[in-house]
N, C-alpha and C. Protein backbone atom coordinates (compact mmCIF):
# COMPACT_ATOMS: atom_id res chain seq x y z
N UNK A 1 24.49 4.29 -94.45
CA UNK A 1 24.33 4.12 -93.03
C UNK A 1 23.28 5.11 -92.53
N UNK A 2 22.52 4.85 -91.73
CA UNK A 2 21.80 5.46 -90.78
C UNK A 2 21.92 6.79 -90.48
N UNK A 3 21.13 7.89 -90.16
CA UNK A 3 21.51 8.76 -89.43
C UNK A 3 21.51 8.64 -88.32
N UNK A 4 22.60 9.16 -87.22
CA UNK A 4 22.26 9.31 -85.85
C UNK A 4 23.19 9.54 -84.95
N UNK A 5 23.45 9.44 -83.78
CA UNK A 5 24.19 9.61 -83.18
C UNK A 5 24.65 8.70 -81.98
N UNK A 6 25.87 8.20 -82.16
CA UNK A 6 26.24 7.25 -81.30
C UNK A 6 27.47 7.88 -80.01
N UNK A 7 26.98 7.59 -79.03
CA UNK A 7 28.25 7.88 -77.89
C UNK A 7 28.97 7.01 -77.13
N UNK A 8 30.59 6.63 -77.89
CA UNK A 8 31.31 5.62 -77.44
C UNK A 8 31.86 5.86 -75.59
N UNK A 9 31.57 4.94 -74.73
CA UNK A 9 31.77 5.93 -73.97
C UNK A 9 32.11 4.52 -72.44
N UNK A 10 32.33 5.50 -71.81
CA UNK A 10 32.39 4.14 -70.15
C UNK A 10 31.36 4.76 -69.00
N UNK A 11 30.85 3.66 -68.42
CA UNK A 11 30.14 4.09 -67.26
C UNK A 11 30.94 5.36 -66.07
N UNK A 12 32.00 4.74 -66.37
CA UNK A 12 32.56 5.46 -65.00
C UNK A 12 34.29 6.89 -65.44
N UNK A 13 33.55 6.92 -66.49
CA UNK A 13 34.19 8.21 -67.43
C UNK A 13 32.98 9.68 -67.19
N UNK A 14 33.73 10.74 -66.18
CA UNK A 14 33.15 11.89 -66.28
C UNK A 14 32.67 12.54 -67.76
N UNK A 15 33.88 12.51 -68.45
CA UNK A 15 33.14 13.48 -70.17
C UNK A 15 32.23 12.90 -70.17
N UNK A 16 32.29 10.78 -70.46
CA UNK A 16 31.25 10.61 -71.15
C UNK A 16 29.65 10.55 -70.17
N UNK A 17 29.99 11.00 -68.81
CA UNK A 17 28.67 10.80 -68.63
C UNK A 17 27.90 12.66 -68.85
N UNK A 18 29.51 13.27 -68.89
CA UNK A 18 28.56 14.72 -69.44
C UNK A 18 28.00 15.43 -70.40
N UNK A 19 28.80 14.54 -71.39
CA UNK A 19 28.55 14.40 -72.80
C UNK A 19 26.87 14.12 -73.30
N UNK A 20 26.92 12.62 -72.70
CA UNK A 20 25.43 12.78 -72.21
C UNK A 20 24.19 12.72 -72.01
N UNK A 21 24.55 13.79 -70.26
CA UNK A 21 23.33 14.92 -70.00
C UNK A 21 23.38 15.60 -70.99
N UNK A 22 24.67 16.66 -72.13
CA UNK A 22 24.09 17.76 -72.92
C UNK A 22 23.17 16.97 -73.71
N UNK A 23 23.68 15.91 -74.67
CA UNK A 23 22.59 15.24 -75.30
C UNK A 23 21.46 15.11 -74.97
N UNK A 24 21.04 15.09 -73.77
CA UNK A 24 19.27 14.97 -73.24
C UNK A 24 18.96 16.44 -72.67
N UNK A 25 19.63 16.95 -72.20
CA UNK A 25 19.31 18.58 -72.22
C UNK A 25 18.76 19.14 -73.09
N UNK A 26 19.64 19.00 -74.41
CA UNK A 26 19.06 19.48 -75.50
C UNK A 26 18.54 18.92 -76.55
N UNK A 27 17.74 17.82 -76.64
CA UNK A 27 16.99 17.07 -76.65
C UNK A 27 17.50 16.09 -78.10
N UNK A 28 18.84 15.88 -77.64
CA UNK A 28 18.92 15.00 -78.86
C UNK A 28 19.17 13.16 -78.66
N UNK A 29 18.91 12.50 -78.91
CA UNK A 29 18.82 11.30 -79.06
C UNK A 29 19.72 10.44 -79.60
N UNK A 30 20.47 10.09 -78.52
CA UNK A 30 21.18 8.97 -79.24
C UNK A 30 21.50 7.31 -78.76
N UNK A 31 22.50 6.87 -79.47
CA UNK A 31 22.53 5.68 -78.79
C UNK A 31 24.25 5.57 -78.03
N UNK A 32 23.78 4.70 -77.28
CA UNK A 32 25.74 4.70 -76.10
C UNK A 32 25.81 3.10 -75.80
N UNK A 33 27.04 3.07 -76.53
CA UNK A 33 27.94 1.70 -76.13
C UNK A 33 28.69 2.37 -74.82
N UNK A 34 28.74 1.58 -74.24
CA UNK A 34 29.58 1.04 -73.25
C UNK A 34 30.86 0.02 -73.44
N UNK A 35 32.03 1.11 -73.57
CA UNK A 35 32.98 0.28 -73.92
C UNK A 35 33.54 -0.71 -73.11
N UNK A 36 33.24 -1.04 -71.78
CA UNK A 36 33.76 -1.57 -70.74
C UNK A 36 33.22 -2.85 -70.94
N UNK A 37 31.69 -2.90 -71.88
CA UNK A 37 31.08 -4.21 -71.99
C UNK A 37 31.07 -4.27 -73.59
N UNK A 38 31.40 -3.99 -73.97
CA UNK A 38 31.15 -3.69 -75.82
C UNK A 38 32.45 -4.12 -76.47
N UNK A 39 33.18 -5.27 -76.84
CA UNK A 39 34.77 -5.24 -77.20
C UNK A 39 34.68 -4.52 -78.77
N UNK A 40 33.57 -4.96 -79.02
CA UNK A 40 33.73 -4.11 -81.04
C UNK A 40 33.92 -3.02 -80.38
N UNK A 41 32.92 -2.36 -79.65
CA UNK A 41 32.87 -1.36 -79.47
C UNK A 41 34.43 -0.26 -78.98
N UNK A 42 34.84 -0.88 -78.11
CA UNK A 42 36.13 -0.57 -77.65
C UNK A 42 37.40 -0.90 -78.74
N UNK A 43 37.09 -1.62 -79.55
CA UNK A 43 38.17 -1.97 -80.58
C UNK A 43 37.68 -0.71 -81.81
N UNK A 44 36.07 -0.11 -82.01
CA UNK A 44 36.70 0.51 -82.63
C UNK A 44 36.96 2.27 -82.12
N UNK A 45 36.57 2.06 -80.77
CA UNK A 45 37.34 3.84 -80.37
C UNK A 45 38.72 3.45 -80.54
N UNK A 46 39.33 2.41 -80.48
CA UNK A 46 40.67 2.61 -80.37
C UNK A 46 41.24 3.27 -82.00
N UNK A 47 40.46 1.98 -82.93
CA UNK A 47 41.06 2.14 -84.12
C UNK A 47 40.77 3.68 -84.54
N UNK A 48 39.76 4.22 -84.29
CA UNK A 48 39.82 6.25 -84.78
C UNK A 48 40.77 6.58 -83.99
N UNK A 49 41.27 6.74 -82.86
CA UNK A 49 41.82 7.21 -82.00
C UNK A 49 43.22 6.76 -81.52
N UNK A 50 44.21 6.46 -83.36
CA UNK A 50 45.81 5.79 -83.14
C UNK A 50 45.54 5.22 -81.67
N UNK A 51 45.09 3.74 -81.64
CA UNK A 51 44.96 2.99 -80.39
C UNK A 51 44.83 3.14 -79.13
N UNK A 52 44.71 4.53 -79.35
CA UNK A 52 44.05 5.31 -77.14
C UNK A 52 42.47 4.75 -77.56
N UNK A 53 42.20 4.46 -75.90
CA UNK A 53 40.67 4.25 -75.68
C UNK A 53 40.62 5.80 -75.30
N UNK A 54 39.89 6.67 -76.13
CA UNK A 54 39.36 7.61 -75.43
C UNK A 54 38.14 7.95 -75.70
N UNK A 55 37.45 8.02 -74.47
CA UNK A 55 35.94 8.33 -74.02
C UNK A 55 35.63 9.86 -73.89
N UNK A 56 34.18 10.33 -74.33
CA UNK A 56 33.57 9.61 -74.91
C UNK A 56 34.75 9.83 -76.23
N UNK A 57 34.26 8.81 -77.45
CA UNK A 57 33.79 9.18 -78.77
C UNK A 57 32.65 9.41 -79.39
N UNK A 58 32.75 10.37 -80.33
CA UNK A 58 31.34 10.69 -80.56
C UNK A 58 30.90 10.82 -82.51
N UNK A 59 30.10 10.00 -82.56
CA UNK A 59 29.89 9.58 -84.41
C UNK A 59 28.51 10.78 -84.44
N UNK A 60 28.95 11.30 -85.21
CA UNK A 60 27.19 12.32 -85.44
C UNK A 60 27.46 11.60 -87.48
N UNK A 61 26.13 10.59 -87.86
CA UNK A 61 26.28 10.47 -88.91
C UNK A 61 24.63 11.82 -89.36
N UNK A 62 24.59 12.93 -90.11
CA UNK A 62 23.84 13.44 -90.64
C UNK A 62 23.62 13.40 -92.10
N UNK A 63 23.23 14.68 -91.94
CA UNK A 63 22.69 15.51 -93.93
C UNK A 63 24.15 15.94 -94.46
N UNK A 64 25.24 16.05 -93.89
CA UNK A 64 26.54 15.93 -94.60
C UNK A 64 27.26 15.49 -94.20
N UNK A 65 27.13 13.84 -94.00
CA UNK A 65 28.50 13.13 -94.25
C UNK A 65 28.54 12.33 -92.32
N UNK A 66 29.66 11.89 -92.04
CA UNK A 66 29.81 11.62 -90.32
C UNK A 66 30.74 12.22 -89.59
N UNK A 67 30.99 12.61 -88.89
CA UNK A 67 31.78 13.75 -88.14
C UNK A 67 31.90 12.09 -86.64
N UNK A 68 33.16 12.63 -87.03
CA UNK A 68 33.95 11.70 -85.51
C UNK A 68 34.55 12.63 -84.34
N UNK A 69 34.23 12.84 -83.25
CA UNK A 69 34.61 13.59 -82.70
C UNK A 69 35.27 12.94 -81.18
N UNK A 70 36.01 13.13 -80.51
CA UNK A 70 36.85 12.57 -79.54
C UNK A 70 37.07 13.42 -78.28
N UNK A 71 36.51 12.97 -77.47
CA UNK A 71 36.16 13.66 -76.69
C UNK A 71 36.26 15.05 -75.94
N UNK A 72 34.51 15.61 -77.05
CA UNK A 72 34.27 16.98 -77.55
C UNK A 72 34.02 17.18 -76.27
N UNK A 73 33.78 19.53 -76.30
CA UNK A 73 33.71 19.92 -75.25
C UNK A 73 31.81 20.37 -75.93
N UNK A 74 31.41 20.61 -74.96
CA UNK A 74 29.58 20.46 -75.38
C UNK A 74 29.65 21.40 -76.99
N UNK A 75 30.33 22.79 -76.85
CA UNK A 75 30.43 23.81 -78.01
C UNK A 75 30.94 22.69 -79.26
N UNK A 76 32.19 21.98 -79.56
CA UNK A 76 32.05 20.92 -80.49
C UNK A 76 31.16 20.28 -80.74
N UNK A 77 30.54 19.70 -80.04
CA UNK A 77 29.28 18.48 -80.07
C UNK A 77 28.44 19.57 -80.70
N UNK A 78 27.72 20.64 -79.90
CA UNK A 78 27.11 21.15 -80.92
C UNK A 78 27.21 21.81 -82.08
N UNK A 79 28.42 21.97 -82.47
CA UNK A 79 28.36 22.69 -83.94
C UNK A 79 28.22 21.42 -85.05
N UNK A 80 29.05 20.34 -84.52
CA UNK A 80 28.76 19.03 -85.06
C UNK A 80 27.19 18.88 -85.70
N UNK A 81 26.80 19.02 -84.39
CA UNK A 81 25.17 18.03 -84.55
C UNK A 81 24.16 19.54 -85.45
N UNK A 82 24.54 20.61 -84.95
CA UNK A 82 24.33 21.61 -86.11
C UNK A 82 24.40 21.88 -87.33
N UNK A 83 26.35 21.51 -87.85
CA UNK A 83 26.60 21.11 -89.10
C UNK A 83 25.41 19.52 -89.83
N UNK A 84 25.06 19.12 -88.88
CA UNK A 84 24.61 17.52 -89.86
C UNK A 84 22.91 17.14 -89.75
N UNK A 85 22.80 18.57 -88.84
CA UNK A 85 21.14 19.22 -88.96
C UNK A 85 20.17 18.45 -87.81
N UNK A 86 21.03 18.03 -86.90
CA UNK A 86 20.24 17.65 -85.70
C UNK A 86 19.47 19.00 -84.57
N UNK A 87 20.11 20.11 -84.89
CA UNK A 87 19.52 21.02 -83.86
C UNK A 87 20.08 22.18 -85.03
N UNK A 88 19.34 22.96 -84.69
CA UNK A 88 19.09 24.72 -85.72
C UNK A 88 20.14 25.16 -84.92
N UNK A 89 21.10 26.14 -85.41
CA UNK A 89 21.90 26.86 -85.00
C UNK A 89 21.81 27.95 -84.88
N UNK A 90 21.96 28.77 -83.28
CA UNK A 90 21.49 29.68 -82.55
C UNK A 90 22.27 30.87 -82.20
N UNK A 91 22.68 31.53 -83.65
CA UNK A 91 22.85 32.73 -84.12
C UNK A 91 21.78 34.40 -83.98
């Protein structure tokens, strides 16, 4: 699969619209379903997430492996996208 980063998420969900801005803040690129219009999409936050829709979800597939994350606080997201070599880590 691909590298990249996908954000499962709803229009009218605060995390996922803050989730994001960090993503374009810090200049990373990804792509966002909209689960409200997306049924795969919403069928599969449920299935990671023992059948809660919870927004966002967040797939970082990198340089080790895919990290699923459920709705991270920005410090998760970035150690994520750090661990899988999307942004240098700022030690």
């Amino acid at each position: 699969m691909a590298h990249g980063v996908s954000v499962y998420g709803a229009d009218s969900c605060q995390e996922t619209s803050r989730t994001r801005e960090h993503l374009q803040d810090i200049g990373v690129r990804h792509r966002y379903i909209n689960v409200d219009e997306d049924t795969l999409g919403d069928l599969r936050v449920r299935g990671w997430n023992e059948g809660r829709r919870r927004t966002p979800t967040v797939v970082v597939r990198g340089e080790a492996g895919t990290e699923l994350l459920s709705v991270p606080t920005d410090n998760e997201l970035d150690q994520a996208l750090s661990r899988q070599g999307f942004v240098e880590d700022e030690e």
